[in-house]
C-alpha atoms as a PDB file:
ATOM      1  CA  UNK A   1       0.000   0.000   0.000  1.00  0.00           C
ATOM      2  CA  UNK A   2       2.560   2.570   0.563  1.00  0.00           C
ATOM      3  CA  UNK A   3       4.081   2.254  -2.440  1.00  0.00           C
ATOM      4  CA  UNK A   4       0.961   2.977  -4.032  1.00  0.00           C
ATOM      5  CA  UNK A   5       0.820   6.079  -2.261  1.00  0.00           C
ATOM      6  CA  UNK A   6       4.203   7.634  -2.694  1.00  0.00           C
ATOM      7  CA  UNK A   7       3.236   8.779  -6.503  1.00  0.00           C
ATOM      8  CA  UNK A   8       0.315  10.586  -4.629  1.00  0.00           C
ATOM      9  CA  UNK A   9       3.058  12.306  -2.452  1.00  0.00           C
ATOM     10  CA  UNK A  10       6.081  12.766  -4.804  1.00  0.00           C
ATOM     11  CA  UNK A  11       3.267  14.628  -6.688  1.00  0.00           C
ATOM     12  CA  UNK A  12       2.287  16.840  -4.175  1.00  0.00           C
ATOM     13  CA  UNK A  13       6.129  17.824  -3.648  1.00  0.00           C
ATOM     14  CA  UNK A  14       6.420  18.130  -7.497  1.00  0.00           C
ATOM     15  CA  UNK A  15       3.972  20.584  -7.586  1.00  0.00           C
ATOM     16  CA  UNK A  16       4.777  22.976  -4.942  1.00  0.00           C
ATOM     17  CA  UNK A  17       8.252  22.763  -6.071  1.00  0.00           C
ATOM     18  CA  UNK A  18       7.571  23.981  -9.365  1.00  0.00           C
ATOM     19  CA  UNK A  19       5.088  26.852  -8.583  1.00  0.00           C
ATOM     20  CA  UNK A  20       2.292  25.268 -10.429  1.00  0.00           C
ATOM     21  CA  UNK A  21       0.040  24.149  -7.348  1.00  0.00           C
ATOM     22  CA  UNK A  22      -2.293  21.382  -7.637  1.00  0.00           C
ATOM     23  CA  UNK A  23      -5.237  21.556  -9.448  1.00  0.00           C
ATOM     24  CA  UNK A  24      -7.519  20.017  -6.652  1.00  0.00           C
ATOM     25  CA  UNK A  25     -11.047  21.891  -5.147  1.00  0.00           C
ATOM     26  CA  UNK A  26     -12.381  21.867  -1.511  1.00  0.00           C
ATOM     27  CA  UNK A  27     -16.593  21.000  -1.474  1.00  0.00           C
ATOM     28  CA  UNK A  28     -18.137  23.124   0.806  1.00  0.00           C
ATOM     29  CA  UNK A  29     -18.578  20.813   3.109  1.00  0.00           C
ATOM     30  CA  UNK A  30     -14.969  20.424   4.033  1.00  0.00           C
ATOM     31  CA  UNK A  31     -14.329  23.893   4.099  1.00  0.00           C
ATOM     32  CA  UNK A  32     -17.487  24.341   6.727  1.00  0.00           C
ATOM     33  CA  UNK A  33     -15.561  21.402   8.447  1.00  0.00           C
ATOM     34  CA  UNK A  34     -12.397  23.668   8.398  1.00  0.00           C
ATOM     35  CA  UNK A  35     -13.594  27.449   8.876  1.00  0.00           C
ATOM     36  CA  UNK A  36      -9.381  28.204   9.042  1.00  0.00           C
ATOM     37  CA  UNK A  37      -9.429  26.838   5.479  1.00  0.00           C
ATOM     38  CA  UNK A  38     -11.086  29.046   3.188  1.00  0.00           C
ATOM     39  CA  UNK A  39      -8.834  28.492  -0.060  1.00  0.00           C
ATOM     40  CA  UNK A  40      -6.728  25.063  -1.207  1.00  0.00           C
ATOM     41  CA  UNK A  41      -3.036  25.998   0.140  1.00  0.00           C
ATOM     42  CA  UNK A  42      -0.653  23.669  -1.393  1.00  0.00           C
ATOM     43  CA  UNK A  43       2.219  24.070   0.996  1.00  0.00           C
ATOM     44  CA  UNK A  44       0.077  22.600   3.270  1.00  0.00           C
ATOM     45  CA  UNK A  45      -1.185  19.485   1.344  1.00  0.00           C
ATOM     46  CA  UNK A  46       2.779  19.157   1.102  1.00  0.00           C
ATOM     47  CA  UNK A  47       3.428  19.211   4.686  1.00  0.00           C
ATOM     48  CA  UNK A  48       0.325  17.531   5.422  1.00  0.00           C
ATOM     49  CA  UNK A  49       1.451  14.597   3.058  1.00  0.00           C
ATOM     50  CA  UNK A  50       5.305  14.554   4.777  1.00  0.00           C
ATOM     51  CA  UNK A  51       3.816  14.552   8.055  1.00  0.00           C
ATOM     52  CA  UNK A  52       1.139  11.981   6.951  1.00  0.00           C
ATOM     53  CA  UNK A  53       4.609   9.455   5.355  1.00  0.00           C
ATOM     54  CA  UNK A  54       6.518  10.561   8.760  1.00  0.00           C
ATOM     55  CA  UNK A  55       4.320   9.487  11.686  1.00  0.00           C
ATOM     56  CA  UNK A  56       1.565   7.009  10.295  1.00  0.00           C
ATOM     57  CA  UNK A  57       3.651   4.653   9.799  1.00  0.00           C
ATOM     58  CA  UNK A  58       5.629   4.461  12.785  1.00  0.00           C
ATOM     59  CA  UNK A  59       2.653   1.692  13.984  1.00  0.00           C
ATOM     60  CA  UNK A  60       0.515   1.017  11.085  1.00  0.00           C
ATOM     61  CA  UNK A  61       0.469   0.893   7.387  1.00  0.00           C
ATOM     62  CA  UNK A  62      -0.748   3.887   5.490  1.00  0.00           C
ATOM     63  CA  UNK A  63      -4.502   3.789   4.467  1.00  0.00           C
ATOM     64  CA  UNK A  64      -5.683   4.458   0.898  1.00  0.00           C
ATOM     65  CA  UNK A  65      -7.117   8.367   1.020  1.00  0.00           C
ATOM     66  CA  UNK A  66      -9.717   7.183  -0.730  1.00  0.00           C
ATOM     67  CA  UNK A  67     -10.868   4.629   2.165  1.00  0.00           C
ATOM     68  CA  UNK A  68     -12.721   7.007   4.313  1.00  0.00           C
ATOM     69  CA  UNK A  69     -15.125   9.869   3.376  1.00  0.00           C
ATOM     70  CA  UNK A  70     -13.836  13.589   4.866  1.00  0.00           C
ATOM     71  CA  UNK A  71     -15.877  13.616   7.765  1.00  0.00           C
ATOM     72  CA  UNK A  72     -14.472  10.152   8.545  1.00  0.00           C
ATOM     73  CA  UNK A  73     -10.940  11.514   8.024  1.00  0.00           C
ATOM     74  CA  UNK A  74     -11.892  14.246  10.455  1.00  0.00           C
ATOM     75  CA  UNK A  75     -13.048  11.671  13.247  1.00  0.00           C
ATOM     76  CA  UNK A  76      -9.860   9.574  12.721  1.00  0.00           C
ATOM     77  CA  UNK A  77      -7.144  12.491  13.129  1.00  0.00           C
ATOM     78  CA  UNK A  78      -8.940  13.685  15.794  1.00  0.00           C
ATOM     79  CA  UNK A  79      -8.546   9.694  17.673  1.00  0.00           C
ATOM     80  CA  UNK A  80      -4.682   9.847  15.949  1.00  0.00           C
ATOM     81  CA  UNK A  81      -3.931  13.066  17.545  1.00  0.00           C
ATOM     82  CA  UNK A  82      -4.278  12.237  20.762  1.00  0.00           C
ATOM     83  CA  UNK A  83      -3.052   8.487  20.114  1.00  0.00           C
ATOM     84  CA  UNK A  84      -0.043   9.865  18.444  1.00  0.00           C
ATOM     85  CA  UNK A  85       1.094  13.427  20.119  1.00  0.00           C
ATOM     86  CA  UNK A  86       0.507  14.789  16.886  1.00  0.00           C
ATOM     87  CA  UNK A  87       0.201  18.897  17.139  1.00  0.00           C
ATOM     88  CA  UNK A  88      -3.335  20.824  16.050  1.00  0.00           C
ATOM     89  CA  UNK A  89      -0.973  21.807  13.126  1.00  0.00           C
ATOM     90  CA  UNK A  90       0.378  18.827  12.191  1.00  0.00           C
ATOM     91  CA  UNK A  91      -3.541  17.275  12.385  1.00  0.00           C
ATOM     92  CA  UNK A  92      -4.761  19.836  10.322  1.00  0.00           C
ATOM     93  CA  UNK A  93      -1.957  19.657   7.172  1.00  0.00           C
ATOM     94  CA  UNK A  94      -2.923  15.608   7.330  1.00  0.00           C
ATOM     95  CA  UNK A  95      -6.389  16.083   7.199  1.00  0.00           C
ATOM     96  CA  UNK A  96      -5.887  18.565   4.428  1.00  0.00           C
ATOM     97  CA  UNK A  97      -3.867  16.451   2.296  1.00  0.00           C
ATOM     98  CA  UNK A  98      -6.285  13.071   3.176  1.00  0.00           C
ATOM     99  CA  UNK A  99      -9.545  15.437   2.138  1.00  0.00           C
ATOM    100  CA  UNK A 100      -7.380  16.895  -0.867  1.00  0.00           C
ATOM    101  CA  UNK A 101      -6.457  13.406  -1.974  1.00  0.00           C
ATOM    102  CA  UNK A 102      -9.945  11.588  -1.518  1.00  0.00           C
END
């Protein structure tokens, strides 16, 4: 599964890298979910996606984005922030990048 998910990343890096941004669009519904959120910021779907590669798999293999719905994302960082010491900043570029990627 994770190698399956490292184009996902090395994409995300590509992109910010190169000043092009990603082409992806929030629904309304995640950015009521995230009032802090207004517009897609791809520095943090990058960080989000580095973070996501750097502590989820320290106990557990990396789920498919595309596994869980956004408001199921939302409910599961919440659990893995607490389960994990992971800061509200840290939470919040994963979640972006899961939502982004889903």
């Amino acid at each position: 599964m994770k190698k399956q998910l490292l184009p996902i990343i090395a994409f995300a890096l590509v992109s910010v890298a190169s000043g092009t941004g990603l082409a992806l669009s929030q629904s309304s519904a995640v950015a009521a979910e995230s009032p802090t959120t207004n517009q897609f910021d791809p520095m943090q779907f990058a960080r989000g996606a580095k973070a996501w590669a750097n502590n989820c798999t320290r106990c557990h293999n990396m789920r498919d984005p595309k596994e869980l719905r956004d408001d199921q994302w939302r409910a599961a960082m919440m659990h893995m922030r607490v389960r994990a010491g992971l800061t509200a900043a840290e939470t919040e570029d994963i979640l972006i990048f899961l939502q982004g990627s889903n």
